[in-house]
N, C-alpha and C. Protein backbone atom coordinates (compact mmCIF):
# COMPACT_ATOMS: atom_id res chain seq x y z
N UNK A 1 13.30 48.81 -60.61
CA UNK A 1 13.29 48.83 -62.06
C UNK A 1 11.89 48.50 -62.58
N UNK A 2 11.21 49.36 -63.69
CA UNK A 2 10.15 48.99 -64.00
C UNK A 2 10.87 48.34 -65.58
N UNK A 3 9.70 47.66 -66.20
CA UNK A 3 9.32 46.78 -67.07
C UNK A 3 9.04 48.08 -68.17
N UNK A 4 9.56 47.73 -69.89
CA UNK A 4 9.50 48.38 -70.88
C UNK A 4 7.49 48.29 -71.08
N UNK A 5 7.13 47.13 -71.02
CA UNK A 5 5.97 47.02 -71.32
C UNK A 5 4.83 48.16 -71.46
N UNK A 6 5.46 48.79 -70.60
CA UNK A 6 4.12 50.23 -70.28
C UNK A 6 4.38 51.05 -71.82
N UNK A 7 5.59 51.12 -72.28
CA UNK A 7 5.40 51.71 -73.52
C UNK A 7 5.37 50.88 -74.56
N UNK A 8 5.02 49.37 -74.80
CA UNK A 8 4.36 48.77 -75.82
C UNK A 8 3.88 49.51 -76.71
N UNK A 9 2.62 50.09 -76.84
CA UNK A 9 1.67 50.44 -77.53
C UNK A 9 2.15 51.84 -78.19
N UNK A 10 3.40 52.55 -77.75
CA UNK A 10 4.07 53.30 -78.52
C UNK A 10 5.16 52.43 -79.30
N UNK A 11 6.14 51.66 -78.73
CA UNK A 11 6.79 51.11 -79.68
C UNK A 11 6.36 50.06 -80.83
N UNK A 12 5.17 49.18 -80.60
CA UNK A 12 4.86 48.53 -81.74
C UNK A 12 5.53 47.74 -82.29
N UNK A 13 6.43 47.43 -83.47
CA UNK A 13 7.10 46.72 -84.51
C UNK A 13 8.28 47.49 -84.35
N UNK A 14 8.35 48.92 -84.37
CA UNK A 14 9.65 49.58 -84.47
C UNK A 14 10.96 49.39 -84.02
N UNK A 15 12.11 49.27 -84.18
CA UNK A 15 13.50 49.25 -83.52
C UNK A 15 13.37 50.54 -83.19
N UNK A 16 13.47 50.53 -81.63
CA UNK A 16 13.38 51.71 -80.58
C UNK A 16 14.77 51.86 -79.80
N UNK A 17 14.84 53.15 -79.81
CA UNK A 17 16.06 53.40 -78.50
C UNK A 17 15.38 54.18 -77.67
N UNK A 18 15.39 53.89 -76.09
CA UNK A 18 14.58 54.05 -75.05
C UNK A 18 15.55 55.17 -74.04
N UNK A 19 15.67 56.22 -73.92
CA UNK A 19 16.18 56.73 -72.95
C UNK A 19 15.88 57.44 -72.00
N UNK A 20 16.09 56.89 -70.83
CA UNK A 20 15.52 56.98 -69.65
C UNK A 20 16.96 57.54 -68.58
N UNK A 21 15.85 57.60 -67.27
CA UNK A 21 16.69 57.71 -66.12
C UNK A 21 17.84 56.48 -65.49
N UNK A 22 19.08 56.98 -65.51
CA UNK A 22 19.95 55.75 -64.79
C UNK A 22 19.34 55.30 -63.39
N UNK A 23 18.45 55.66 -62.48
CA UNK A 23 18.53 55.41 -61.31
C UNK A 23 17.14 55.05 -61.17
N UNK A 24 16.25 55.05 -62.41
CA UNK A 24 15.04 55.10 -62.24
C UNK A 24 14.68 53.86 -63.39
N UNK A 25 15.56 53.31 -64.32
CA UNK A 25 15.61 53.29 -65.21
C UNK A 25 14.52 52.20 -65.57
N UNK A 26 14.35 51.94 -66.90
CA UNK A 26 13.14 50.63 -67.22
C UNK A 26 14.04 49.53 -68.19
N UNK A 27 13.84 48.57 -67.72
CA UNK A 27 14.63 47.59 -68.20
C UNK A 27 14.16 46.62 -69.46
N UNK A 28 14.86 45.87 -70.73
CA UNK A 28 14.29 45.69 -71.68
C UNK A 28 13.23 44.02 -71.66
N UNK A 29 12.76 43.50 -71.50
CA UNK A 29 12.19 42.32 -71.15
C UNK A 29 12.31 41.41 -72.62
N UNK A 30 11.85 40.13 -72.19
CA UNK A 30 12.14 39.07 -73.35
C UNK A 30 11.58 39.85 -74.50
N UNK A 31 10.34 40.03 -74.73
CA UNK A 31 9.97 40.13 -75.75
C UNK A 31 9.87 41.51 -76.22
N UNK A 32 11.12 42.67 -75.85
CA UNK A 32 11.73 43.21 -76.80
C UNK A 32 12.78 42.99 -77.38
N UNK A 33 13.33 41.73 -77.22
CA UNK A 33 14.89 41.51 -76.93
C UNK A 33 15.45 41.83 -78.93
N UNK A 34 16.43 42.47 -78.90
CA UNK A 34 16.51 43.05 -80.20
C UNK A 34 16.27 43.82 -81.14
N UNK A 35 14.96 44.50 -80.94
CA UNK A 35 14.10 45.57 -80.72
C UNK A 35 14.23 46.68 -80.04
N UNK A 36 14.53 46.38 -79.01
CA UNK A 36 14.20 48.22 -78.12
C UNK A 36 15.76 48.12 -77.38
N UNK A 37 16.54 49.24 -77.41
CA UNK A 37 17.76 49.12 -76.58
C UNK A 37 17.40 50.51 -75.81
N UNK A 38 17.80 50.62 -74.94
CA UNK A 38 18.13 52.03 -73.67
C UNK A 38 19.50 52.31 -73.65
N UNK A 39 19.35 53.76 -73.50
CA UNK A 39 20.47 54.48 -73.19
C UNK A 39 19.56 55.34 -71.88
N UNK A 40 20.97 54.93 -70.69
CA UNK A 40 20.39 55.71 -69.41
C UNK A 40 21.77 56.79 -69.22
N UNK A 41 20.79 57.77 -68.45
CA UNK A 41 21.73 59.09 -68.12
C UNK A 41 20.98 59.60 -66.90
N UNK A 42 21.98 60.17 -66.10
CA UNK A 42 20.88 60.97 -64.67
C UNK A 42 19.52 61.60 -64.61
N UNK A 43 18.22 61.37 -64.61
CA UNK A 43 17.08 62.07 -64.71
C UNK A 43 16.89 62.11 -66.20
N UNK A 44 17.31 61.01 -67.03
CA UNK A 44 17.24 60.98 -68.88
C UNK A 44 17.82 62.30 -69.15
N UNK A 45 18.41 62.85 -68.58
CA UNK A 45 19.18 64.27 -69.30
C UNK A 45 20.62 63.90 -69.95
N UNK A 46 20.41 64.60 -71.11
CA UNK A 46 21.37 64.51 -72.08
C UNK A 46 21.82 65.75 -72.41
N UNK A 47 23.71 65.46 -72.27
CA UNK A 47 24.33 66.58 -72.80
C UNK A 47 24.79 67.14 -73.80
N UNK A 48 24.81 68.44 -74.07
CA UNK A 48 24.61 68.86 -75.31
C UNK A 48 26.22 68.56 -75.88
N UNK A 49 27.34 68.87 -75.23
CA UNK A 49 28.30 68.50 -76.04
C UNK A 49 29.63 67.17 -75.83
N UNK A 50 28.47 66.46 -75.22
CA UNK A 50 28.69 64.97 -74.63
C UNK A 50 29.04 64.16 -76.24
N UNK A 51 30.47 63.95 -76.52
CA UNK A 51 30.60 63.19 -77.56
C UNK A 51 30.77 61.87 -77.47
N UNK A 52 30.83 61.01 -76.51
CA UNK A 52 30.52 59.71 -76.56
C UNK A 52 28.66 59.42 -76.35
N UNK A 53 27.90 59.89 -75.93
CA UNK A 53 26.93 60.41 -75.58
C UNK A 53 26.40 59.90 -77.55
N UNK A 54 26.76 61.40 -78.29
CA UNK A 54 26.53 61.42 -79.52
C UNK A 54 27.12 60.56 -80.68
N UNK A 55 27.95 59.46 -80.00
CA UNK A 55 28.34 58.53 -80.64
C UNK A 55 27.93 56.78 -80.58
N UNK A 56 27.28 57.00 -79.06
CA UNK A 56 26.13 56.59 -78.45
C UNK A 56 24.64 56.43 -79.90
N UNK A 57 24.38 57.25 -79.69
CA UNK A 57 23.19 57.92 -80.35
C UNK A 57 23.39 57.85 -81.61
N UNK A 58 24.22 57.55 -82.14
CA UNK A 58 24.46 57.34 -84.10
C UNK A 58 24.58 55.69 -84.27
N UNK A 59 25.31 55.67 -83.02
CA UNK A 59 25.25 53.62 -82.91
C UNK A 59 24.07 52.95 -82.87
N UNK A 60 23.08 53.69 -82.09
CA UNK A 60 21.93 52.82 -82.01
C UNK A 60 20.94 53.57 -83.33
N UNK A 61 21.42 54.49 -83.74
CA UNK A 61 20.52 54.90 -85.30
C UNK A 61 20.91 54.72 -86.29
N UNK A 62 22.15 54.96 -86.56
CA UNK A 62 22.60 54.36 -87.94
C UNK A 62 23.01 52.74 -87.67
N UNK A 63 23.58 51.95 -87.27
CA UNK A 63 24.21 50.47 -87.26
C UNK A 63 22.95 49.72 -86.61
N UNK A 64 22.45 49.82 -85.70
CA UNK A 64 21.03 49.30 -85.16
C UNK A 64 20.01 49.39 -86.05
N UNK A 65 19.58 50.23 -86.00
CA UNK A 65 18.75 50.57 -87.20
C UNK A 65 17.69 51.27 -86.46
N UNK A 66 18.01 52.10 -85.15
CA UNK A 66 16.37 52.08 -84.89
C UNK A 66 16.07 53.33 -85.70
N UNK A 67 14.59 53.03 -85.51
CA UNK A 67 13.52 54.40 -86.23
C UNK A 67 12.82 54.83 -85.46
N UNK A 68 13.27 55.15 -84.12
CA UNK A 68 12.41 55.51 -83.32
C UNK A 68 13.05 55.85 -81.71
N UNK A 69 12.78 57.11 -81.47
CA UNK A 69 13.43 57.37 -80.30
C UNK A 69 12.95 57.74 -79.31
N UNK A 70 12.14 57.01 -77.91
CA UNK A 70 11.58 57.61 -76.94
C UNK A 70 12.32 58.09 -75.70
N UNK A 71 11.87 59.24 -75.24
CA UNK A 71 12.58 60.14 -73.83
C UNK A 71 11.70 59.80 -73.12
N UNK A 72 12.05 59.08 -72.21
CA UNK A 72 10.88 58.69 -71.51
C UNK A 72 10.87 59.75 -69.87
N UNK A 73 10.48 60.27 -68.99
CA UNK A 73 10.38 61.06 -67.70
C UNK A 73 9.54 60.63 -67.26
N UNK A 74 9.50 60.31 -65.59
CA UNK A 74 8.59 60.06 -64.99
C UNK A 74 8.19 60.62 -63.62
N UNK A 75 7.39 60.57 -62.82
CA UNK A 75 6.95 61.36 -61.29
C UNK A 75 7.78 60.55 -60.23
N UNK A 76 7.82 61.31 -59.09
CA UNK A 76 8.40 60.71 -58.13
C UNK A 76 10.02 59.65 -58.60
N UNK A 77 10.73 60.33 -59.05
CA UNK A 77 12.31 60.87 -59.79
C UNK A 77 13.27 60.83 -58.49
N UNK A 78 13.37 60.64 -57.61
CA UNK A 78 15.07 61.34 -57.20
C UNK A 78 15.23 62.17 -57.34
N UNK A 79 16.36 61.88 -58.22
CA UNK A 79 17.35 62.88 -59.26
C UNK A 79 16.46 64.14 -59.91
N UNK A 80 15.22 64.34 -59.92
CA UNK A 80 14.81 64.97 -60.23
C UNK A 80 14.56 65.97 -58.66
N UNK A 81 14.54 65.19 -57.85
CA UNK A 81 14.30 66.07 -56.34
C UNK A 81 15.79 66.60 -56.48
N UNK A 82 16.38 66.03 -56.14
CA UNK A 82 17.68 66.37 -55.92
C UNK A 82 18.38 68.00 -57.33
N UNK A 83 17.83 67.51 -58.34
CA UNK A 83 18.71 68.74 -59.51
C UNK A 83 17.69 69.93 -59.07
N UNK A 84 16.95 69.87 -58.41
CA UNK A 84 15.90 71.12 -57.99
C UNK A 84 16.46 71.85 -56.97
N UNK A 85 16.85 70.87 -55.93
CA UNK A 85 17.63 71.82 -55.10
C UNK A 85 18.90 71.66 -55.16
N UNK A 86 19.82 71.39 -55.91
CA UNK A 86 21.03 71.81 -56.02
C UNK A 86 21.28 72.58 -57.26
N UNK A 87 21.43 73.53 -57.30
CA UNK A 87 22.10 74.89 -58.38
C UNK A 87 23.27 74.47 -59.09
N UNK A 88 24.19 73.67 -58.46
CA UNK A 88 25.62 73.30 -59.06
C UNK A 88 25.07 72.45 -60.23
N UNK A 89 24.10 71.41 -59.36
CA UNK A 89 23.81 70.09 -60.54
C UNK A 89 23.51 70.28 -61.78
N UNK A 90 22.03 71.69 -61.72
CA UNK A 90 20.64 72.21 -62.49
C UNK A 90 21.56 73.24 -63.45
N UNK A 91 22.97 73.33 -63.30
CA UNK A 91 23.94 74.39 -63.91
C UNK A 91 24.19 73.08 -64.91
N UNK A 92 24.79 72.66 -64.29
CA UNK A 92 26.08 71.37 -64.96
C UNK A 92 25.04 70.20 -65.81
N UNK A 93 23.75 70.06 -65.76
CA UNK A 93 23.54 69.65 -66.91
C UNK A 93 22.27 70.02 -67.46
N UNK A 94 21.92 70.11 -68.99
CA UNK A 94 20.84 70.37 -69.74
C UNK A 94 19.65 70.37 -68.71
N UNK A 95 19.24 71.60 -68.67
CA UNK A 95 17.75 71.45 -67.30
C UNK A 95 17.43 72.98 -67.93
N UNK A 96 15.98 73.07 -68.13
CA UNK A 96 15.80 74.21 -68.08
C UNK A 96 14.84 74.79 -66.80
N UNK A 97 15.78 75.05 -65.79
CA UNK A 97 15.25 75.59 -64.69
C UNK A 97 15.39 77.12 -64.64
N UNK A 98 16.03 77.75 -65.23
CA UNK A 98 16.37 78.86 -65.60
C UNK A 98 15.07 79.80 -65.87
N UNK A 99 13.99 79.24 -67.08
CA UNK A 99 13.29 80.43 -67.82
C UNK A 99 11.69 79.99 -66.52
N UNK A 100 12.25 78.20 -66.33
CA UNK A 100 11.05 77.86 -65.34
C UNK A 100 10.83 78.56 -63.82
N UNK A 101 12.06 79.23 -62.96
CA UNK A 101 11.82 79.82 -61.79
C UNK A 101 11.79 81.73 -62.32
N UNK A 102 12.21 81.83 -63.07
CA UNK A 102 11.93 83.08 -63.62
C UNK A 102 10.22 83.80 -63.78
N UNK A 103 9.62 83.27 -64.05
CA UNK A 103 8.30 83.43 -64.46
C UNK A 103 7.61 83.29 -63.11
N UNK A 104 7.31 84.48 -62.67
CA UNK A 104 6.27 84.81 -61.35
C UNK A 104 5.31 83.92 -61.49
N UNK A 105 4.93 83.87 -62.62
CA UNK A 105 3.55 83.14 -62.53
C UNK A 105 3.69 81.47 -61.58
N UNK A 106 4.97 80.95 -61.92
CA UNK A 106 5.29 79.84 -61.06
C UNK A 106 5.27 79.34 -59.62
N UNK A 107 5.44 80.56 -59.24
CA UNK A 107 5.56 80.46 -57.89
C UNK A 107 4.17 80.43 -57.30
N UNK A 108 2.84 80.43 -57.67
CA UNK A 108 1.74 80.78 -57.38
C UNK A 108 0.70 78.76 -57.12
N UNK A 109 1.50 78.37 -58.33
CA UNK A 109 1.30 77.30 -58.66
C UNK A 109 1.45 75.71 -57.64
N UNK A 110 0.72 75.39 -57.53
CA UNK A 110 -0.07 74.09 -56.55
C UNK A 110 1.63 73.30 -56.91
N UNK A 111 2.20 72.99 -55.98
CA UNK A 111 3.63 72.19 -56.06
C UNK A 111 3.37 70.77 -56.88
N UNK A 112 2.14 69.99 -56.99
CA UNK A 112 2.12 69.44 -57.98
C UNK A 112 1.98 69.78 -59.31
N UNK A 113 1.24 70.95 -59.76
CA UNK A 113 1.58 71.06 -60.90
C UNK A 113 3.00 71.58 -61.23
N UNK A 114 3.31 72.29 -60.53
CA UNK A 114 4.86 72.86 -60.30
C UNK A 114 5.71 71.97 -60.96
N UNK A 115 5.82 70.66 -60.08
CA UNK A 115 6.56 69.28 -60.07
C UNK A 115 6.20 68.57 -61.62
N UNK A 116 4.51 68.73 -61.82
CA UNK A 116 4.43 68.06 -63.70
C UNK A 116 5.05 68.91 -64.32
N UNK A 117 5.08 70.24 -64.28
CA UNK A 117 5.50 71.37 -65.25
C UNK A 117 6.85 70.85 -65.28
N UNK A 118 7.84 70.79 -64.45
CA UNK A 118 9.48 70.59 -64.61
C UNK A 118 9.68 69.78 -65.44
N UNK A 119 8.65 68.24 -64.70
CA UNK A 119 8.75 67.21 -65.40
C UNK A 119 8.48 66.98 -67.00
N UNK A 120 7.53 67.76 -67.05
CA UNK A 120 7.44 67.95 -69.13
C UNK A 120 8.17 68.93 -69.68
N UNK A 121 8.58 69.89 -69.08
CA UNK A 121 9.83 70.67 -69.61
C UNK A 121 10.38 70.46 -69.76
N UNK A 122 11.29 68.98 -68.89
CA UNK A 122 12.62 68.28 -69.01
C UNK A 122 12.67 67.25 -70.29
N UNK A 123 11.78 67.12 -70.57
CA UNK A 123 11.25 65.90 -71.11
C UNK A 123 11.40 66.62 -72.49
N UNK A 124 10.69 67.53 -72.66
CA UNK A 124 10.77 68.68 -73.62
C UNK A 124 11.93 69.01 -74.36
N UNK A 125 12.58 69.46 -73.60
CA UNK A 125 13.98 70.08 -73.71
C UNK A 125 14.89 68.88 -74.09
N UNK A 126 15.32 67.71 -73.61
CA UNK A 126 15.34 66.72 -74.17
C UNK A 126 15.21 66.20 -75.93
N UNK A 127 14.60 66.22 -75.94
CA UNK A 127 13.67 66.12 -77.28
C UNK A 127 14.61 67.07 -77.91
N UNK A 128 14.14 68.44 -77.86
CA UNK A 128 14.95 69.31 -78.29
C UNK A 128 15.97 69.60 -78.94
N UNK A 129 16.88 68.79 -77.34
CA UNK A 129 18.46 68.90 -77.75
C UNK A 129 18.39 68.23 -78.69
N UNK A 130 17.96 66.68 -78.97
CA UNK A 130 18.08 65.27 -80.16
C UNK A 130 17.95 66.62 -81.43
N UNK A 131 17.09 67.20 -81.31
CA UNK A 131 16.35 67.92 -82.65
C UNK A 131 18.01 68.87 -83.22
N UNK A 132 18.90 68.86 -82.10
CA UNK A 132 20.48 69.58 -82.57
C UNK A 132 21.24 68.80 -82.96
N UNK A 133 20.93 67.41 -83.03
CA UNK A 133 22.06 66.79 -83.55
C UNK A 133 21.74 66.63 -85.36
N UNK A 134 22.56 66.99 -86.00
CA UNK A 134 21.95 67.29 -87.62
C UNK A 134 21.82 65.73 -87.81
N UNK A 135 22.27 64.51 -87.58
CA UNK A 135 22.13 63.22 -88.06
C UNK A 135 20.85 62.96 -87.86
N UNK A 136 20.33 63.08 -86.90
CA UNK A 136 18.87 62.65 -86.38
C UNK A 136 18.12 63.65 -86.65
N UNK A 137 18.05 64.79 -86.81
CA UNK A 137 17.47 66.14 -87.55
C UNK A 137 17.09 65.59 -88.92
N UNK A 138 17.95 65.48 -89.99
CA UNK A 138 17.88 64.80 -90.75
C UNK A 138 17.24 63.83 -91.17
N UNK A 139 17.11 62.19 -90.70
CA UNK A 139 16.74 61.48 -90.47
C UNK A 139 15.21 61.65 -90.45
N UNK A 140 14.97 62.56 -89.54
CA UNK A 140 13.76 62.78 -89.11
C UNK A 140 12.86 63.68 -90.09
N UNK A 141 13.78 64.47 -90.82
CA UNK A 141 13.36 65.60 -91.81
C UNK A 141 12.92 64.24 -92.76
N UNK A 142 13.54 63.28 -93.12
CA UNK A 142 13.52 62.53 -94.47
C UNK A 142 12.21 61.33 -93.59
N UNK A 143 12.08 61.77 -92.85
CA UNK A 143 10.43 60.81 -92.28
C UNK A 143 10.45 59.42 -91.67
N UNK A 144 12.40 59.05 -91.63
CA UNK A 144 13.00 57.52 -91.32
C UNK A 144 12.77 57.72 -89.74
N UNK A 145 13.20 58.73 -89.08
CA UNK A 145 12.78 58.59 -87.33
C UNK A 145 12.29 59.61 -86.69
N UNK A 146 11.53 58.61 -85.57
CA UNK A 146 10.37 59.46 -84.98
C UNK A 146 10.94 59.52 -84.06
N UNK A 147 10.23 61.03 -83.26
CA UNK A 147 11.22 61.73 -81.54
C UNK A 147 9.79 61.57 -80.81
N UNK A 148 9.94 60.66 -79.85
CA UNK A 148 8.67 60.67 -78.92
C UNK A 148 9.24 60.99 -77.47
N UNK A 149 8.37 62.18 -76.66
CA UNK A 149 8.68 62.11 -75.91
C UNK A 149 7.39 61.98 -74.23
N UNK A 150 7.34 61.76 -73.35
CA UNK A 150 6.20 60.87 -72.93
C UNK A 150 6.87 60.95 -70.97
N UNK A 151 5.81 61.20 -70.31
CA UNK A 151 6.01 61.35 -69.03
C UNK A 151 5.39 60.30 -68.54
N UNK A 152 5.74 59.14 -67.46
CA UNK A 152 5.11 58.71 -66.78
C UNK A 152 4.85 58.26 -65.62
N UNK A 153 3.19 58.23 -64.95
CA UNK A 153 3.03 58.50 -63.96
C UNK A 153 3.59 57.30 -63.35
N UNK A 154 2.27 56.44 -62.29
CA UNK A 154 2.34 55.76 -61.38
C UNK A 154 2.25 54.20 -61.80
N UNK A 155 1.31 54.12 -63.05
CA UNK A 155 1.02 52.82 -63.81
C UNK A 155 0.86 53.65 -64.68
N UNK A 156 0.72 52.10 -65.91
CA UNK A 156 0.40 52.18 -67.36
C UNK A 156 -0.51 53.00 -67.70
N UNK A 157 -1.62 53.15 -67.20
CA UNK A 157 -2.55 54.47 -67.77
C UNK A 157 -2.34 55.35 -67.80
N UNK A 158 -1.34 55.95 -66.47
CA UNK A 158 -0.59 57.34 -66.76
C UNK A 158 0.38 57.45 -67.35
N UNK A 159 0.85 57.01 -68.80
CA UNK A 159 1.22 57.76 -69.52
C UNK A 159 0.69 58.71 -70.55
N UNK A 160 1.72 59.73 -70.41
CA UNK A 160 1.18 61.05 -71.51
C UNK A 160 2.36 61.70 -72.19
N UNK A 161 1.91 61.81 -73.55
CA UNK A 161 2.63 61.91 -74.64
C UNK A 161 2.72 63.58 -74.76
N UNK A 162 4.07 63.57 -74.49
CA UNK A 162 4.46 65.73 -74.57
C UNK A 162 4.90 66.64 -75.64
N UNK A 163 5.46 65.44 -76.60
CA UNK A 163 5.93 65.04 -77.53
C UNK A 163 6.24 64.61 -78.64
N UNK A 164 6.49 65.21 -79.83
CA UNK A 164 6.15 63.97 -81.20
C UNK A 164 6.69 65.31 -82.18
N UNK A 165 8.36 64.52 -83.09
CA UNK A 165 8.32 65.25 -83.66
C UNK A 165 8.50 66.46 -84.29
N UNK A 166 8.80 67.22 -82.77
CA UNK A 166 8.90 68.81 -82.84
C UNK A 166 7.46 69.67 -82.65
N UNK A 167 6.71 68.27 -82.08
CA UNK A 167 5.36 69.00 -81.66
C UNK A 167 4.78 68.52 -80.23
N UNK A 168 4.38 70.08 -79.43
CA UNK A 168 4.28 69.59 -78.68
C UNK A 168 2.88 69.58 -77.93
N UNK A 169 2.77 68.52 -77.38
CA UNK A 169 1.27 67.99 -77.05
C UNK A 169 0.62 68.72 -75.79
N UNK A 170 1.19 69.27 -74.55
CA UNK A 170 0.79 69.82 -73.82
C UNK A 170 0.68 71.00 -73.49
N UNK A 171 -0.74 71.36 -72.21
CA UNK A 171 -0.94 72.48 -72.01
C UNK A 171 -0.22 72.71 -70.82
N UNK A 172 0.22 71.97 -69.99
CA UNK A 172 1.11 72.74 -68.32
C UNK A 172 1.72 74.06 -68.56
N UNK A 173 2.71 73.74 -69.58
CA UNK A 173 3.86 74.39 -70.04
C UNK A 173 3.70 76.00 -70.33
N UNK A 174 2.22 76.31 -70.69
CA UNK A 174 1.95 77.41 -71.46
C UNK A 174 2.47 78.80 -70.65
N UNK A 175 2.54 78.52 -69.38
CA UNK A 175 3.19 79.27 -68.40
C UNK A 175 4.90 79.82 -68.72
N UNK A 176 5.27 78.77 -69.40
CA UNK A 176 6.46 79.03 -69.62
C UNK A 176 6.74 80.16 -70.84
């Protein structure tokens, strides 16, 4: 278990909901205590018509109060090895592996960038889905909450922001 700390300097003052990987997950330390809550799911993937999931997600935005929602993804995942090579898994939940092995151009590509590309796509897509739920659509339209979404590496310096908003910060992807 890593320590929330590495994303300090994104959360700030804000009431944050943190969602991450169940198996990977980052845990909340004293001095967010009340402040930042997590919601974990396999590889931070969230389903699209998961209604406790989305009842989840209105609890910690409307009654909590947060204003702020980070997806957090990171390298060297598991679950992220694992939904790559299983087809049943990469079917059965929100992954866009689909438009990502499609594109010739992929296959050409150095297996680490390969491996960042998934990883900010997922991260991406993520984001995304939040952007379908009209409560937090909303919310976000009226300027009350922010969608951050953010990959990270090995330590605190490698994090990088993919994310923000409905905008997105990176170039890996352009392949896609």
């Amino acid at each position: 278990m890593n320590s929330l700390t590495t994303l300090k300097p994104l959360i700030g003052l804000k009431k944050t909901l943190v969602i991450t990987c169940r198996e990977c997950g980052l845990q909340v330390t004293e001095d967010f205590s009340g402040q930042v809550f997590t919601h974990a799911s396999l590889g931070a993937m969230l389903q699209r018509h998961d209604y406790l999931q989305q009842e989840s997600l209105e609890y910690f935005v409307g009654t909590k109060g947060c204003t702020q929602i980070i997806v957090v993804g990171h390298t060297h995942c598991h679950i992220m090895d694992t939904l790559k090579k299983d087809p049943f898994l990469s079917r059965m939940l929100h992954f866009n592996l689909g438009a990502y092995f499609k594109n010739p151009n992929v296959r050409v590509l150095p297996k680490t960038v390969r491996d960042q590309m998934l990883l900010e796509l997922n991260v991406i897509d993520q984001c995304k889905l939040l952007l379908d739920y009209p409560f937090l659509r909303e919310r976000m339209q009226a300027n009350s909450l922010h969608l951050i979404g953010v990959v990270m590496g090995n330590g605190p310096a490698q994090l990088k922001q993919v994310f923000y908003n409905n905008i997105l910060y990176n170039t890996v992807i352009a392949l896609n």
